[in-house]
PDB file of N, CA and C in Angstrom:
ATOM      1  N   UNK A   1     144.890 153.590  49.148  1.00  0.00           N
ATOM      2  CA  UNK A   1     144.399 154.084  50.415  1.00  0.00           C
ATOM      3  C   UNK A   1     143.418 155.218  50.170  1.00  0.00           C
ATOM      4  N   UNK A   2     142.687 155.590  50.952  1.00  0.00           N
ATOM      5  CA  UNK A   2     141.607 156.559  50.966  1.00  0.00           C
ATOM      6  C   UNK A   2     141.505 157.364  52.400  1.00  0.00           C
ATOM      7  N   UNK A   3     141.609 158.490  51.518  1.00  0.00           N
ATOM      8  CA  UNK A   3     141.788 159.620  53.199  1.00  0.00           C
ATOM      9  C   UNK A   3     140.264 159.880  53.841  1.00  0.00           C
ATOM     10  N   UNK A   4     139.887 159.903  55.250  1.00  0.00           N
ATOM     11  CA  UNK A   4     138.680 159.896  55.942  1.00  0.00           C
ATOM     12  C   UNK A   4     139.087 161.145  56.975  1.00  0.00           C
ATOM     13  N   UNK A   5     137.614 161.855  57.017  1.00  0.00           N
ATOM     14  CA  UNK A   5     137.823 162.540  58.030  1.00  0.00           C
ATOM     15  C   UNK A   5     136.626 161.790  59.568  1.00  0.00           C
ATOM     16  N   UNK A   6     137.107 161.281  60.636  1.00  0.00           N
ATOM     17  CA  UNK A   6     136.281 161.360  61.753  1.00  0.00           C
ATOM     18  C   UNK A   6     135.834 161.776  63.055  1.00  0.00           C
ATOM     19  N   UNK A   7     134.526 161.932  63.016  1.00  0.00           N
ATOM     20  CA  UNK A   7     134.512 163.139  64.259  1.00  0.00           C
ATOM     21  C   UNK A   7     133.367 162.128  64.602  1.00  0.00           C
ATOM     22  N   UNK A   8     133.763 161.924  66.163  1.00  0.00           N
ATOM     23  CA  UNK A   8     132.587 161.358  67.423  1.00  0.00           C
ATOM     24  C   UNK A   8     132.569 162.207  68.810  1.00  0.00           C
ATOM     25  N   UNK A   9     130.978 161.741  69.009  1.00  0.00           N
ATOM     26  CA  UNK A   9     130.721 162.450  70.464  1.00  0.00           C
ATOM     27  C   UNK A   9     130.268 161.757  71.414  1.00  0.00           C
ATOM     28  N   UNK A  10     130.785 161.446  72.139  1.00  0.00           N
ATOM     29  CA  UNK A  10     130.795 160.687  73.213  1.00  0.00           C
ATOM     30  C   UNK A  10     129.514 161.242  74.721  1.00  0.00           C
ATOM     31  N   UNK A  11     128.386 160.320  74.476  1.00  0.00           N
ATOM     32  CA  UNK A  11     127.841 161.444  75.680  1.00  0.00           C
ATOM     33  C   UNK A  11     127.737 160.932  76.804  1.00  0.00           C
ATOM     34  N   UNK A  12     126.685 160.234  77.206  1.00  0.00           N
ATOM     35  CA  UNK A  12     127.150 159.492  78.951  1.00  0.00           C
ATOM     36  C   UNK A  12     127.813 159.338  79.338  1.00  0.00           C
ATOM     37  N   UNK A  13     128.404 158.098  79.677  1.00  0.00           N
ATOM     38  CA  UNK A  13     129.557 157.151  79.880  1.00  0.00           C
ATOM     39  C   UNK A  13     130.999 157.797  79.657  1.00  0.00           C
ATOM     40  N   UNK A  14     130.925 158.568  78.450  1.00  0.00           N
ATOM     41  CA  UNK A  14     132.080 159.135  77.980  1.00  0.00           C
ATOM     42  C   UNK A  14     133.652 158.012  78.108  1.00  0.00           C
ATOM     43  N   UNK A  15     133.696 157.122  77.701  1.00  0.00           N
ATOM     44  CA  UNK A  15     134.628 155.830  77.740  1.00  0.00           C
ATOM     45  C   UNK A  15     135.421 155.500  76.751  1.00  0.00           C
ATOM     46  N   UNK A  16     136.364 157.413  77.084  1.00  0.00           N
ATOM     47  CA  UNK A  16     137.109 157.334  75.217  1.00  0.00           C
ATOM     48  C   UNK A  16     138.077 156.661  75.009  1.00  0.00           C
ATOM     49  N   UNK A  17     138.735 156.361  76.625  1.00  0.00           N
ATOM     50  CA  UNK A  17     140.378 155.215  75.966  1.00  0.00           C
ATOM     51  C   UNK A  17     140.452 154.194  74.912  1.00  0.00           C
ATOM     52  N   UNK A  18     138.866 153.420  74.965  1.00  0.00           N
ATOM     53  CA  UNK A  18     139.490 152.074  73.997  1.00  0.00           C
ATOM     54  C   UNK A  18     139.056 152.737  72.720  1.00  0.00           C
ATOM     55  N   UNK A  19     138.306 154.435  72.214  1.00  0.00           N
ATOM     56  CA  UNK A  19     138.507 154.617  71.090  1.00  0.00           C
ATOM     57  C   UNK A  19     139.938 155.474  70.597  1.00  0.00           C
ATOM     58  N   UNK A  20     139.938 155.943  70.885  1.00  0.00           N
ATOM     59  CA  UNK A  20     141.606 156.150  71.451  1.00  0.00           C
ATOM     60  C   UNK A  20     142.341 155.284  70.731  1.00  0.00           C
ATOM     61  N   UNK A  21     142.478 154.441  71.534  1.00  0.00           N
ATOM     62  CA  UNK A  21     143.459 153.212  70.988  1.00  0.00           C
ATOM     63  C   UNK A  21     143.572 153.029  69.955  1.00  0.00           C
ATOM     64  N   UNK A  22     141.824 152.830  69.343  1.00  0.00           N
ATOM     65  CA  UNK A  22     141.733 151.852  68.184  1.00  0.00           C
ATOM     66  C   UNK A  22     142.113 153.085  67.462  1.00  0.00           C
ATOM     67  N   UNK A  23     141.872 154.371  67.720  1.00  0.00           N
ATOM     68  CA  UNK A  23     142.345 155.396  66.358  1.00  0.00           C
ATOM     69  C   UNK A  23     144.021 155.146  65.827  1.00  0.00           C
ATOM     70  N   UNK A  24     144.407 155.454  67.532  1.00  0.00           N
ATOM     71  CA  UNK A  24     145.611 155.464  67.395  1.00  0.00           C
ATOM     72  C   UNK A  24     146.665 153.949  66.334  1.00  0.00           C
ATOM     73  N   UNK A  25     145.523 152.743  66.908  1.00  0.00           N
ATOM     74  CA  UNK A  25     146.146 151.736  66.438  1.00  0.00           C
ATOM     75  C   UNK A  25     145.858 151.801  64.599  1.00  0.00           C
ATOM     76  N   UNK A  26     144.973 152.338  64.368  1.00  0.00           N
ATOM     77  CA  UNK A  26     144.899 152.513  62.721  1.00  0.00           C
ATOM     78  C   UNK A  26     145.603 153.183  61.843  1.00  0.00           C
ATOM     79  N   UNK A  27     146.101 154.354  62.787  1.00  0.00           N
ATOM     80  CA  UNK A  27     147.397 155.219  62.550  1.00  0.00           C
ATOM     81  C   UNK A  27     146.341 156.663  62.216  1.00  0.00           C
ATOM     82  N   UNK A  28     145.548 157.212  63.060  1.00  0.00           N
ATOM     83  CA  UNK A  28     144.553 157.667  62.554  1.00  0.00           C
ATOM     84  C   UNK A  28     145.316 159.463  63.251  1.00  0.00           C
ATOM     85  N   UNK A  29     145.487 160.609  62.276  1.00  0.00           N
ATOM     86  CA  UNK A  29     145.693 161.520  63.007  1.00  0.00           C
ATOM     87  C   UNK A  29     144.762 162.362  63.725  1.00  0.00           C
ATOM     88  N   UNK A  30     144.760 163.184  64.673  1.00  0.00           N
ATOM     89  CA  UNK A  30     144.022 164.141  65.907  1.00  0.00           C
ATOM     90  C   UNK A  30     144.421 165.118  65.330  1.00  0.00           C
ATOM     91  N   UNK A  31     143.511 165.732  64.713  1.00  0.00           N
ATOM     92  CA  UNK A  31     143.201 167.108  64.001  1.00  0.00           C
ATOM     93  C   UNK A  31     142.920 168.319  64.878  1.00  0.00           C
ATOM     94  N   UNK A  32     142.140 167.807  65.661  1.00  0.00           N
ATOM     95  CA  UNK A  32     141.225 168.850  66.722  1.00  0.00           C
ATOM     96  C   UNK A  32     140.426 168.036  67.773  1.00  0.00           C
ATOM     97  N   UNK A  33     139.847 168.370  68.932  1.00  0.00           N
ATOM     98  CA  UNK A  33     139.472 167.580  69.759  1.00  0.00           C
ATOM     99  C   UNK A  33     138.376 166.622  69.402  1.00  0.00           C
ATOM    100  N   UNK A  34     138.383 165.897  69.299  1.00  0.00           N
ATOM    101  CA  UNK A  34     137.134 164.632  68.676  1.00  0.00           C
ATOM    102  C   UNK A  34     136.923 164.572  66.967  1.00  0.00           C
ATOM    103  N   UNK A  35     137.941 164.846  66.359  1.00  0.00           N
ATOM    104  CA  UNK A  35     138.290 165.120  65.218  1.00  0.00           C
ATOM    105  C   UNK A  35     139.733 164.385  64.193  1.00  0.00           C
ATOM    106  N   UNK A  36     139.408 163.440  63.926  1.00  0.00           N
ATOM    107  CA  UNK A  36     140.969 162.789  62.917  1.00  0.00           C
ATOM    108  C   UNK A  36     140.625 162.478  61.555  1.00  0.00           C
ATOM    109  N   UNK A  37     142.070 162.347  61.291  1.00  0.00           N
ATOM    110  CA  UNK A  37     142.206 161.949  59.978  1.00  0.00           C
ATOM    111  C   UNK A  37     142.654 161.091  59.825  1.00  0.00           C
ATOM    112  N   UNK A  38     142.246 160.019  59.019  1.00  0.00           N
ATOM    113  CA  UNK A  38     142.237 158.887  59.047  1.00  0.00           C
ATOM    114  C   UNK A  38     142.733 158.039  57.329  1.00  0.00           C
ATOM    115  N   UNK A  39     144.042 157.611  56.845  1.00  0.00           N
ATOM    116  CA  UNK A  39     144.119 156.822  55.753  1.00  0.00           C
ATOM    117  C   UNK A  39     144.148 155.339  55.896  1.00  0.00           C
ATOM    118  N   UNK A  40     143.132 154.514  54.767  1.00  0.00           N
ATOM    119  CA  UNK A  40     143.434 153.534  55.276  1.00  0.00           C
ATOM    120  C   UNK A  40     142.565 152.997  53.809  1.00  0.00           C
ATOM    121  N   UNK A  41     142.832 150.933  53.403  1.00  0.00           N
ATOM    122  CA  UNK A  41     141.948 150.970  52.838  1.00  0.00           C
ATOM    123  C   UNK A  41     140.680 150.198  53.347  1.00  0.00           C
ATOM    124  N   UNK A  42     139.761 151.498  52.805  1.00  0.00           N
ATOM    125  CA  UNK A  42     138.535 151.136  53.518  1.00  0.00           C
ATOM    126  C   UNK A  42     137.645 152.039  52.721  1.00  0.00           C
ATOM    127  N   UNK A  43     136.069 151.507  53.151  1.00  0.00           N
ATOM    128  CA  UNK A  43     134.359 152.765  52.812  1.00  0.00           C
ATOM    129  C   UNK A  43     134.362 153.157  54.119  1.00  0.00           C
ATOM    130  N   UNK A  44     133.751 154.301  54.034  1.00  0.00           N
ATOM    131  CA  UNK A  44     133.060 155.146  54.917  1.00  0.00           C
ATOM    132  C   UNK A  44     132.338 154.546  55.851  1.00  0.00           C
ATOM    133  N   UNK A  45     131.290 153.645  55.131  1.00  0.00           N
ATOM    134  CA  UNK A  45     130.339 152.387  55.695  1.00  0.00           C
ATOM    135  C   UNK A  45     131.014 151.618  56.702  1.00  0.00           C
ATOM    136  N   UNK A  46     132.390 151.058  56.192  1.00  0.00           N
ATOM    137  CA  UNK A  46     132.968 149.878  56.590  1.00  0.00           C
ATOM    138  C   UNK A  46     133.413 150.372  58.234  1.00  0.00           C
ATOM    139  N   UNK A  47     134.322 151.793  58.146  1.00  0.00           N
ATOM    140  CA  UNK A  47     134.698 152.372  59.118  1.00  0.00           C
ATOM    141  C   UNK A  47     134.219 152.532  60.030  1.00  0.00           C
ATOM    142  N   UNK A  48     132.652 153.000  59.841  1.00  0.00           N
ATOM    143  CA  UNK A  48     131.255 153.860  60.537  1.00  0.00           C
ATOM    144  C   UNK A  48     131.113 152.645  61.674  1.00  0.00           C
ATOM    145  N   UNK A  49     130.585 151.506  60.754  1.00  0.00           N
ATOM    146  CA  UNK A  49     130.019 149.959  61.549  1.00  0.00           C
ATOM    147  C   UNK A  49     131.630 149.867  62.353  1.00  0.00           C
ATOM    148  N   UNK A  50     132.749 149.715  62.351  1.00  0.00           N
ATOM    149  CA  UNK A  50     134.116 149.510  62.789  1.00  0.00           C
ATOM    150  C   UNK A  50     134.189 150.195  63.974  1.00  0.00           C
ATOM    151  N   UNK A  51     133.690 151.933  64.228  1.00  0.00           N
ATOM    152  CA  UNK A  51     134.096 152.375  65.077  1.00  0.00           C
ATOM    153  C   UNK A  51     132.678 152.596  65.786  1.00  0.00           C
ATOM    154  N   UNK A  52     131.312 151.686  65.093  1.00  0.00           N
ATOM    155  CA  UNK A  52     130.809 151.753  66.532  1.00  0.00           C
ATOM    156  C   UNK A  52     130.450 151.449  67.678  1.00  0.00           C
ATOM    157  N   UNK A  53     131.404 149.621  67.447  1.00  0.00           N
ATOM    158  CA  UNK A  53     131.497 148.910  68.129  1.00  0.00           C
ATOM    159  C   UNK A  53     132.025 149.534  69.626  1.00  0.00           C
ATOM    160  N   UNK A  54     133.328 150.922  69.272  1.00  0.00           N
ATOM    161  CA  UNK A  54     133.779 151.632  70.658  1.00  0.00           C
ATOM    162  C   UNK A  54     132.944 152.624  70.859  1.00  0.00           C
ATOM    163  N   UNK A  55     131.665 152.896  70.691  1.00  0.00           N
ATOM    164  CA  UNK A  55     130.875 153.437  71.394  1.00  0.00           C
ATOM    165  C   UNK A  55     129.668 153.215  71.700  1.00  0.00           C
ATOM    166  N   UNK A  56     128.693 153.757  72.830  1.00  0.00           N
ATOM    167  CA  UNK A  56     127.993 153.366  73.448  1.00  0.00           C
ATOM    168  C   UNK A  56     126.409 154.195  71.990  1.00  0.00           C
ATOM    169  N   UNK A  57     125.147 153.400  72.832  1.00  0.00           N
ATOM    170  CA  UNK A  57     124.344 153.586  71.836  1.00  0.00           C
ATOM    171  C   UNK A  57     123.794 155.066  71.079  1.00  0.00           C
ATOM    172  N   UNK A  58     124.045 155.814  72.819  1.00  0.00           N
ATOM    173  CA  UNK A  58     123.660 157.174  72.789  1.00  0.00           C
ATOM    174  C   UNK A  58     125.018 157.883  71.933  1.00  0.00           C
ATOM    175  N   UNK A  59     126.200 157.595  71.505  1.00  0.00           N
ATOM    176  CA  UNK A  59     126.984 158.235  71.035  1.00  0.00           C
ATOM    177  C   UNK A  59     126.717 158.579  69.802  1.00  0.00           C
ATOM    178  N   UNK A  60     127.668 159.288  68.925  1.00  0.00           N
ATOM    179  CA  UNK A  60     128.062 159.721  67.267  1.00  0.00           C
ATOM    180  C   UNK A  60     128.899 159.436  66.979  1.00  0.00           C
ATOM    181  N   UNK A  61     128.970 158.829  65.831  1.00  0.00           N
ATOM    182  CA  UNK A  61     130.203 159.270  65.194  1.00  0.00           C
ATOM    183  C   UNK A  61     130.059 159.515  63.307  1.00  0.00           C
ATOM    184  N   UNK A  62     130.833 160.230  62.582  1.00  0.00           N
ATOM    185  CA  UNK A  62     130.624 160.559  61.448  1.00  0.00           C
ATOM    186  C   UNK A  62     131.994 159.970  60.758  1.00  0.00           C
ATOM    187  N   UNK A  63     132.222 159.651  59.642  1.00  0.00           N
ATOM    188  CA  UNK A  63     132.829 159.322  58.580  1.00  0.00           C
ATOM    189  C   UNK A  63     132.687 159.692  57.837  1.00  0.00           C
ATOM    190  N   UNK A  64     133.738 160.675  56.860  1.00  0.00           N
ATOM    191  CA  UNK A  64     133.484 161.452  55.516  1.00  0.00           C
ATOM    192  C   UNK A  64     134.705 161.059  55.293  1.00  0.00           C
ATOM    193  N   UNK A  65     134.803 160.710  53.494  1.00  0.00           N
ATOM    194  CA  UNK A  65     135.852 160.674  53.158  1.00  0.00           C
ATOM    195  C   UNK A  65     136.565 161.400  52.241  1.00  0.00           C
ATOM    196  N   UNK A  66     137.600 162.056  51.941  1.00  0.00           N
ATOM    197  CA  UNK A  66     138.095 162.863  51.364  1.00  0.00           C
ATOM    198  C   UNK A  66     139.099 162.937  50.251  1.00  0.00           C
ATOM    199  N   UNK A  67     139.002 163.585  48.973  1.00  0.00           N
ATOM    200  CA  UNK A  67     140.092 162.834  47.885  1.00  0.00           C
ATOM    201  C   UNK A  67     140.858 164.644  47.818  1.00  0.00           C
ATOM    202  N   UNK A  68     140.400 165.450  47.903  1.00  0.00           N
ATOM    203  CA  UNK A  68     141.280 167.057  47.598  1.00  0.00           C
ATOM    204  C   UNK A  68     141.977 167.095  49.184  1.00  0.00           C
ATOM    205  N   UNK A  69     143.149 168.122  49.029  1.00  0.00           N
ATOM    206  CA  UNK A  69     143.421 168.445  50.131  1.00  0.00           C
ATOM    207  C   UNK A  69     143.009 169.335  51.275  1.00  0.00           C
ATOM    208  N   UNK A  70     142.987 169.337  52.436  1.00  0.00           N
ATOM    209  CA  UNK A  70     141.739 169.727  53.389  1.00  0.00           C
ATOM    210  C   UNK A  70     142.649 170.953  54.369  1.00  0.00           C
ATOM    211  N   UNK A  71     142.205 171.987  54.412  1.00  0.00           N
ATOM    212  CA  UNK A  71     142.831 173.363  54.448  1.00  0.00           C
ATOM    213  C   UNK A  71     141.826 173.684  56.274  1.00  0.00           C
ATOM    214  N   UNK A  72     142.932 173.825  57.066  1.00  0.00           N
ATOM    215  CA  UNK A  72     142.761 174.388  58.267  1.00  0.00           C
ATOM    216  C   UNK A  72     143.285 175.640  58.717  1.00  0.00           C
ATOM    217  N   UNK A  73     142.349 175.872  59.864  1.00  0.00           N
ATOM    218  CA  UNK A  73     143.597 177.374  60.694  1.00  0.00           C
ATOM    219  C   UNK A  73     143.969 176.056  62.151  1.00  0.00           C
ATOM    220  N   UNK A  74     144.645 176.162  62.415  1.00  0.00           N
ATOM    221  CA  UNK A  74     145.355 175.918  64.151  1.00  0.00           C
ATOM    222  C   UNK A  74     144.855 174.930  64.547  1.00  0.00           C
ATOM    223  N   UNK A  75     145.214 173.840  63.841  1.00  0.00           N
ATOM    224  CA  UNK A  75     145.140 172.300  64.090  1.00  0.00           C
ATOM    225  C   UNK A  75     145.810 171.877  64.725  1.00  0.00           C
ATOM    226  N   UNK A  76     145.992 170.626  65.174  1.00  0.00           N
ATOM    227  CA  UNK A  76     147.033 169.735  66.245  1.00  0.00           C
ATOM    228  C   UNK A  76     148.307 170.100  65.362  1.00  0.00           C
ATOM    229  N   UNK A  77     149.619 170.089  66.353  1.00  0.00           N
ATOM    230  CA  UNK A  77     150.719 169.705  65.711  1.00  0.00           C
ATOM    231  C   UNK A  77     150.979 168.358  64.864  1.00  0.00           C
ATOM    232  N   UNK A  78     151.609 168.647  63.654  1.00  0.00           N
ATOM    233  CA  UNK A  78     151.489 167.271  62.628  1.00  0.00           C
ATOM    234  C   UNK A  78     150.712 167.384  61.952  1.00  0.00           C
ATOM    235  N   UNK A  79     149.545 168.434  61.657  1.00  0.00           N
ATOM    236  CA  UNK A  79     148.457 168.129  60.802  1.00  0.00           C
ATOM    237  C   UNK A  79     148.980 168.514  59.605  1.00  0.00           C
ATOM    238  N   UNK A  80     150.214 169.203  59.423  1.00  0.00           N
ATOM    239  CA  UNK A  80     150.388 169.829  57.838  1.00  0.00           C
ATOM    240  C   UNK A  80     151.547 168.645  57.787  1.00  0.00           C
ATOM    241  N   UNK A  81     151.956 167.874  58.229  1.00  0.00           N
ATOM    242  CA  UNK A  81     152.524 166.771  57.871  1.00  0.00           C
ATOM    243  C   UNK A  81     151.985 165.534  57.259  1.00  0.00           C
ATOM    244  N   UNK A  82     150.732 165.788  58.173  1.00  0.00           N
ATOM    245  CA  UNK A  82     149.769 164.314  57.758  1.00  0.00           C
ATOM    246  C   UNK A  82     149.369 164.522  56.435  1.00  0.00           C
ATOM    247  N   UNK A  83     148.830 166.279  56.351  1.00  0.00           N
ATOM    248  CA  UNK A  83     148.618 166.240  55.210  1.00  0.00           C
ATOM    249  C   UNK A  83     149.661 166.395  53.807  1.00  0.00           C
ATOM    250  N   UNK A  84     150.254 167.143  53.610  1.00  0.00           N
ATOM    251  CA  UNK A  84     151.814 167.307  53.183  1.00  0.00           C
ATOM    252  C   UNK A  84     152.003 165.847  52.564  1.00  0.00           C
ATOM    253  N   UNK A  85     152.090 164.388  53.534  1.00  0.00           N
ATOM    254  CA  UNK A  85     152.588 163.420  53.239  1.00  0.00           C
ATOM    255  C   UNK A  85     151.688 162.802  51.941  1.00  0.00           C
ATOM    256  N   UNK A  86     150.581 163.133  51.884  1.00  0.00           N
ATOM    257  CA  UNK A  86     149.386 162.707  51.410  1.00  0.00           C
ATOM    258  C   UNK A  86     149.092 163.427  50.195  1.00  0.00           C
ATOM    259  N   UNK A  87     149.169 164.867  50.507  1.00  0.00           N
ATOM    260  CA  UNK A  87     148.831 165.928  48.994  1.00  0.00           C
ATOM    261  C   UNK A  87     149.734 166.822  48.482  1.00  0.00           C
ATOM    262  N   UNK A  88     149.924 166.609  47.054  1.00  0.00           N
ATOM    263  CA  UNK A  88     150.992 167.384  46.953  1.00  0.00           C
ATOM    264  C   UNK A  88     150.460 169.034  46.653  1.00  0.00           C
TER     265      UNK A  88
END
């Protein structure tokens, strides 16, 4: 598996439920508002084209992927779990 960080911005339309979903359905964690972490196996590439099918043309979204462990202040609850589970 390979850890990803993704952050999208939604601008018109703003029509975040079905990305939502699909995060949620990947098992993707909510770091911060428009912000997750994401393990799975997959490229950056693969993900990018994957999630931009749930957004509209004017939107963003970024894919970075990450192999060290990734150090926050006052993240969602669960984030030192997600990570924890992942880095020792």
């Amino acid at each position: 598996m390979a850890c990803f960080a993704i952050k999208y911005q939604l601008n018109e339309s703003k029509d975040y439920p079905p990305l939502w979903e699909e995060l949620s359905r990947l098992g993707a964690h909510k770091v911060l508002r428009s912000f997750y972490f994401l393990d799975v196996d997959s490229t950056s590439r693969e993900l990018r084209d994957h999630f931009k099918s749930y957004i509209d043309a004017d939107d963003a979204v970024v894919v970075v992927p990450f192999s060290t462990r990734p150090h926050h202040n006052n993240a969602f609850k669960g984030t030192n779990d997600w990570i924890n589970a992942r880095f020792t």
